[in-house]
Each structure stands twice: as C-alpha cells, then as structure tokens.
Protein backbone atom coordinates (compact mmCIF):
# COMPACT_ATOMS: atom_id res chain seq x y z
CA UNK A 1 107.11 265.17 -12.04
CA UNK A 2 104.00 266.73 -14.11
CA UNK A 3 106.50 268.08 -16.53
CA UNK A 4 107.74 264.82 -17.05
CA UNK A 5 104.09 263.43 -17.32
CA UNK A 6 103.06 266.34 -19.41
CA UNK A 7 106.13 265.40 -22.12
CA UNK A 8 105.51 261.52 -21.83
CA UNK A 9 101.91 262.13 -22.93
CA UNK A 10 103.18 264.80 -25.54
CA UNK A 11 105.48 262.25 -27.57
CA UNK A 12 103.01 259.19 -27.12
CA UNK A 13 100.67 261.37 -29.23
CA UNK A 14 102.91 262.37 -31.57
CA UNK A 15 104.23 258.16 -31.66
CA UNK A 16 100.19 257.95 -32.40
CA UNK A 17 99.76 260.42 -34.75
CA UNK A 18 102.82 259.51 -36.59
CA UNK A 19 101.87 255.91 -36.99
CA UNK A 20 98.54 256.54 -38.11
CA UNK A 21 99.55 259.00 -40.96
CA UNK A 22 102.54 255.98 -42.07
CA UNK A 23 99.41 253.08 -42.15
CA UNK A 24 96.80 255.91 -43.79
CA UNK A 25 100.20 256.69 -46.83
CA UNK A 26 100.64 253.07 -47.03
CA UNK A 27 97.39 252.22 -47.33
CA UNK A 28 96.62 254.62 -49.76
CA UNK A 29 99.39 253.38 -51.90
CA UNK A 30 97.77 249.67 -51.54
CA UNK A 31 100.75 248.41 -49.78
CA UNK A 32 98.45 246.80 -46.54
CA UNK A 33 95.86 245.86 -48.97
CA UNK A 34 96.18 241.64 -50.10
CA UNK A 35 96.80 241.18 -53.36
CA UNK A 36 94.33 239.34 -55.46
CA UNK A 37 92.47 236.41 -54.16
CA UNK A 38 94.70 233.77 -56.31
CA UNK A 39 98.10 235.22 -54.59
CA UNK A 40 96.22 235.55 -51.27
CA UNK A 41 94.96 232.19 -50.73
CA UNK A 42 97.90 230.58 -49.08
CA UNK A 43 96.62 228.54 -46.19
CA UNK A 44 95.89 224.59 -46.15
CA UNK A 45 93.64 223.60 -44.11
CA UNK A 46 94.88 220.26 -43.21
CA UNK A 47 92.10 217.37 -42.92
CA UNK A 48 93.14 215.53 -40.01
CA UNK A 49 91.16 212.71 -40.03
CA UNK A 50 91.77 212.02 -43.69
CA UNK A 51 95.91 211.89 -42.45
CA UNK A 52 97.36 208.66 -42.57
CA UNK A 53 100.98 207.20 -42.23
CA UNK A 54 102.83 207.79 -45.28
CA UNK A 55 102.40 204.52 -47.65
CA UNK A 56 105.37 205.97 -49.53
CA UNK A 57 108.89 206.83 -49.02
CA UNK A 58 111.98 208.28 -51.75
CA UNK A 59 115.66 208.23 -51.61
CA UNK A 60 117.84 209.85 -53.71
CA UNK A 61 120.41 207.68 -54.82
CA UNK A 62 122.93 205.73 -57.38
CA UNK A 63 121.59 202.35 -59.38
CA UNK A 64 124.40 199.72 -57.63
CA UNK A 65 122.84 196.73 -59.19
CA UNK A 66 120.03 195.15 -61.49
CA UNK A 67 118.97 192.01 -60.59
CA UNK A 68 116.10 190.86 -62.29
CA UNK A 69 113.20 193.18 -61.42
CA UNK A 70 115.35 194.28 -59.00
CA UNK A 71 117.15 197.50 -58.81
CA UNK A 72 119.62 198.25 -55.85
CA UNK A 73 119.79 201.84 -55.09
CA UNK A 74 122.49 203.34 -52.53
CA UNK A 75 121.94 206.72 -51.36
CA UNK A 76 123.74 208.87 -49.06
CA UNK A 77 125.35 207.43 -45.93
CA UNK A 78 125.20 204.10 -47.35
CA UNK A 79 121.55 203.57 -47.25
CA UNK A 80 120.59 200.59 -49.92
CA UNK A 81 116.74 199.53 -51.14
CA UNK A 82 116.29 197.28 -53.35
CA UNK A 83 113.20 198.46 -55.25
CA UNK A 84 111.05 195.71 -57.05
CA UNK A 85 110.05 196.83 -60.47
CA UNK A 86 106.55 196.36 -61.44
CA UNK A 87 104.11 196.43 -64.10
CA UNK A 88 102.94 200.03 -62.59
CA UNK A 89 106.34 201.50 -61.87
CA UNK A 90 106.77 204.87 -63.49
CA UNK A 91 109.94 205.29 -64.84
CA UNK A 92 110.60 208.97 -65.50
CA UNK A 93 113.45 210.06 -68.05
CA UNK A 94 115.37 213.27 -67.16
CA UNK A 95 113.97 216.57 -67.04
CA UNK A 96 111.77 216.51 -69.63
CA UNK A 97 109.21 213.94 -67.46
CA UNK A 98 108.76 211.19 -70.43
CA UNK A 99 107.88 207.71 -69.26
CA UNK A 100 109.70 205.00 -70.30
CA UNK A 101 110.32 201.21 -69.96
CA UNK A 102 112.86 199.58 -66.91
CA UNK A 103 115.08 198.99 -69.73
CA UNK A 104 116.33 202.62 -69.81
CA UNK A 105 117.65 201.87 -66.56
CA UNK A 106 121.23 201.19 -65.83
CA UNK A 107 124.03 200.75 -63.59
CA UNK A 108 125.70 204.18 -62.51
CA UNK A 109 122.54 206.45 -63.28
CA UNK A 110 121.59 208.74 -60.50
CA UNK A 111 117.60 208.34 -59.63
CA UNK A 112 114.93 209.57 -57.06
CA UNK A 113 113.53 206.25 -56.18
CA UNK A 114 109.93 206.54 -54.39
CA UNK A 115 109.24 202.83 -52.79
CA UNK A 116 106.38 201.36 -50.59
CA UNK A 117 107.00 202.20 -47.13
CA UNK A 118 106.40 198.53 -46.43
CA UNK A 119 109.57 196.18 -46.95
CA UNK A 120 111.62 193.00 -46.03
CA UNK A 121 113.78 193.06 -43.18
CA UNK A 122 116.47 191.81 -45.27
CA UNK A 123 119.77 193.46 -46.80
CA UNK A 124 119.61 195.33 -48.21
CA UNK A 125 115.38 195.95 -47.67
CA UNK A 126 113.14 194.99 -50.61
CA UNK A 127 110.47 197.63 -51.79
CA UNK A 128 107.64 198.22 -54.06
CA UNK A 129 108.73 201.00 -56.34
CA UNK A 130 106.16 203.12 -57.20
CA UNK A 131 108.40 205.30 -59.03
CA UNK A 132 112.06 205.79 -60.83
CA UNK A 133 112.78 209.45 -61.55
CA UNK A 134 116.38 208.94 -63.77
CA UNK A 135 119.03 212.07 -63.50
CA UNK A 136 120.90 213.85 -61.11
CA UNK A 137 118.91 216.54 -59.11
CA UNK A 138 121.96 218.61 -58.61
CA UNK A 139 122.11 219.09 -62.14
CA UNK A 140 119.15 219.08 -63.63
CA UNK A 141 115.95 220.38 -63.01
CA UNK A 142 113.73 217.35 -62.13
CA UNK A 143 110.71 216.51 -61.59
CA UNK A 144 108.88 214.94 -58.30
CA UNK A 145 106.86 211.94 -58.26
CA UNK A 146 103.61 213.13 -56.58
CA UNK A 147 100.60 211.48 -55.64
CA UNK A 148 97.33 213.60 -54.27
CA UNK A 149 96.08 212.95 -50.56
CA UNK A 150 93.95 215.64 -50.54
CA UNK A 151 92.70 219.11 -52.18
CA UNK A 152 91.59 222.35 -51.81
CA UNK A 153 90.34 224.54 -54.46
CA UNK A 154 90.62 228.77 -54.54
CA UNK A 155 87.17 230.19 -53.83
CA UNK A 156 87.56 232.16 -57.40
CA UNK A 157 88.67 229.30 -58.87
CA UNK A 158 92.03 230.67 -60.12
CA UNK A 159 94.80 227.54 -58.35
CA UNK A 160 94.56 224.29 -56.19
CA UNK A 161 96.66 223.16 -53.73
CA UNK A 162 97.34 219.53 -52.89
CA UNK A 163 98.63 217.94 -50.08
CA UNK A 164 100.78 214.71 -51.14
CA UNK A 165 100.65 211.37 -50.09
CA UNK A 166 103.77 211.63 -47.53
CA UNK A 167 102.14 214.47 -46.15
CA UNK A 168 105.90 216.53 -46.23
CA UNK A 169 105.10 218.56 -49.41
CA UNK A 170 102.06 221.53 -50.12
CA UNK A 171 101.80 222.30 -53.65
CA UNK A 172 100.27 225.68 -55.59
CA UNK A 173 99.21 224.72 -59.20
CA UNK A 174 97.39 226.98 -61.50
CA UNK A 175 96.97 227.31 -65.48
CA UNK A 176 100.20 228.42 -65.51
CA UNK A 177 101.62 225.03 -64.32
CA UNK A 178 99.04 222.38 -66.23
CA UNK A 179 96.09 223.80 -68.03
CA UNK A 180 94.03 220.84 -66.49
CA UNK A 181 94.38 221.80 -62.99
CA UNK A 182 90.98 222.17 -61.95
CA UNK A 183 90.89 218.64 -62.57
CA UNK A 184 93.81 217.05 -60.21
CA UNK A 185 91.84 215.18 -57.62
CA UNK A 186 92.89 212.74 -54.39
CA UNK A 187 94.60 209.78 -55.68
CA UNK A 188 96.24 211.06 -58.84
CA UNK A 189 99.69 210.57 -59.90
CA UNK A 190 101.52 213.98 -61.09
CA UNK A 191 104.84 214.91 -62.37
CA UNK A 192 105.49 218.10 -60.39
CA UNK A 193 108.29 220.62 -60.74
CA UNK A 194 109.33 223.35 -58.86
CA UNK A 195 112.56 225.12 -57.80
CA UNK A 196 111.81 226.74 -54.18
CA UNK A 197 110.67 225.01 -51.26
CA UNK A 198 109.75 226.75 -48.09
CA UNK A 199 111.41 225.42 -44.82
CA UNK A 200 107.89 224.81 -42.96
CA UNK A 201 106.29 221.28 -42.38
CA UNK A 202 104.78 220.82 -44.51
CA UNK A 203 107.19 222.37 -46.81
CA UNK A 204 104.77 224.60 -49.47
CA UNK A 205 105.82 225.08 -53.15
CA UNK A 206 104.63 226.88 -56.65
CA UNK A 207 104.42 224.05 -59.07
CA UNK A 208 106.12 225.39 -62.30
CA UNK A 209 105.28 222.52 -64.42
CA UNK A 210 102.94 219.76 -63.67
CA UNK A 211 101.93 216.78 -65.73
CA UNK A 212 99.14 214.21 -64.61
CA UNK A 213 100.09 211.03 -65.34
CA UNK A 214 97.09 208.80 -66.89
C-alpha cells in the first residue's frame, strides 16, 4: 500500500512538473500571451436597460408584385409582406451598396427586405420598409441594412463594435472596414458587409466593408 502511495505521489509530480515546463515553453514562445489590445477586445457588454423590442424585422425574399408604393415580397415557406415604400426607404443596388430610386425595382428580383415590425393584420401584412437590399445573397456578396442601438469603443481606440437595432447581430469595424469608424454612433444607418457569422446570440461579425449612409 505505501508503494503504491509512494508511486501515485511520484507521477503526480512528474504530471506537475511536466505541465509547468509545457505553460513556461509556451509562454515563452508568446502563445498564452493575448494578442494586441485591438484583436483582444472581443466582449460586448450588453446595456440592458437601453434593450428594447426590435422595431425592425427582414425577410429574404422574391418581388411577387408592385402595386403602387407597394411591393409584395414572398420569402421562404410562403411568407408574403407587403412593404410600403416611402420617401426614406433605402433602396440598395447589388453588391456594390449604391442607393437608388424604387424604380430600379422589379418583378422577379431577389431582395432582403427590412420592414417595421409593426403591420396590418391583413394578407398579406402591410409594412413600413425601411430598407430594399436588391440581389440574391446566395450569389453575391451583399450587404446588410444596419442600424446602431448601441456602441462601444476599444480602450486604444483601434475598432468599435455596435450592437444593431434587432439586437441579433454584434459587429467589429475598424479603419480597415470604413475609415470613419470612430464616428458611427447610436441611431445611424450603415451598409455593413461581412462573410462569417458566429453561431452565438447575438451572432458577432468582422465588418469587411462598411458604408454610413447620410
């Protein structure tokens, strides 16, 4: 029974030693040291009592029908809105983010409609649309309609990250992305693109391109 004891303690120093020479090499080669305070900074502190219900919703879709102002939009499973064109809808051509007029819109064009989250109870519903984004997401490379709840800014000033107004979607910009990032604050409109979203909620995302809309 002491042998036994005697070799237990034996290998749990040698499991001790052993570990503490791996984290002393692999510190020494900077692998358990963060990496600069612009790639570290990954957290969100979420203001709570700034949260709201989200004023805005978005459906990807097909343009069915334009009536009017009217454009009826039928998405996946069926699901129809008809979003009311305004005098402050963006309308967003392609992948290249230019505004245009509701005239570029047209029957059989695939769009990423974002609409006010308040509608009619007819049929199909009837919407506000904040926003028209015209292509087809599966192939091209789009941009989101997204408009700033809140923001935090890096303590070395490098990125910001904003939360958006549907509270799903956590976004990284730096100089990289819009050279007038230090200047997104809550309530502005962006055009935001990025290619990888992370499966958390909310999801968080590198903007690769950003444009704030005036």
């Amino acid at each position: 029974m002491k042998n036994l004891l005697k070799l237990a303690l034996a290998l749990g120093c040698v499991l001790v030693l052993g570990g503490a020479v791996s984290m002393g090499s692999a510190e020494a080669h900077g692998q358990l040291h963060c990496r600069p305070a612009r790639d570290c900074w990954s957290t969100f502190e979420v203001d709570q009592s700034k949260l709201r219900a989200p004023s805005m919703l978005r459906m990807s879709g097909v343009i069915t029908e334009i009536d009017g102002d009217k454009v009826i939009i039928c998405g996946d499973g069926q699901e129809r809105v008809a979003a009311i064109i305004g005098a402050d809808t963006r309308i967003v051509k392609g992948a290249k983010g230019k505004l245009r007029s509701a005239k570029e819109l047209k029957v059989g064009q695939g769009v990423m409609v974002y609409y006010s989250a308040r509608m009619t109870r007819s049929l199909p519903p009837q919407a506000q649309a904040y926003a028209l984004v015209i292509g087809d997401m599966r192939k091209e490379f789009l941009p989101q309609y997204f408009v700033v709840d809140q923001v935090r800014r890096s303590a070395d000033g490098s990125c910001v990250r904003v939360l958006n107004s549907t509270n799903d979607v956590i976004a990284r910009i730096d100089g990289n992305a819009c050279r007038d990032f230090a200047s997104i604050k809550e309530g502005d409109e962006l055009l935001l693109w990025s290619s990888v979203m992370t499966m958390s909620l909310p999801g968080q995302t590198n903007a690769e391109k950003v444009v704030i809309l005036q």
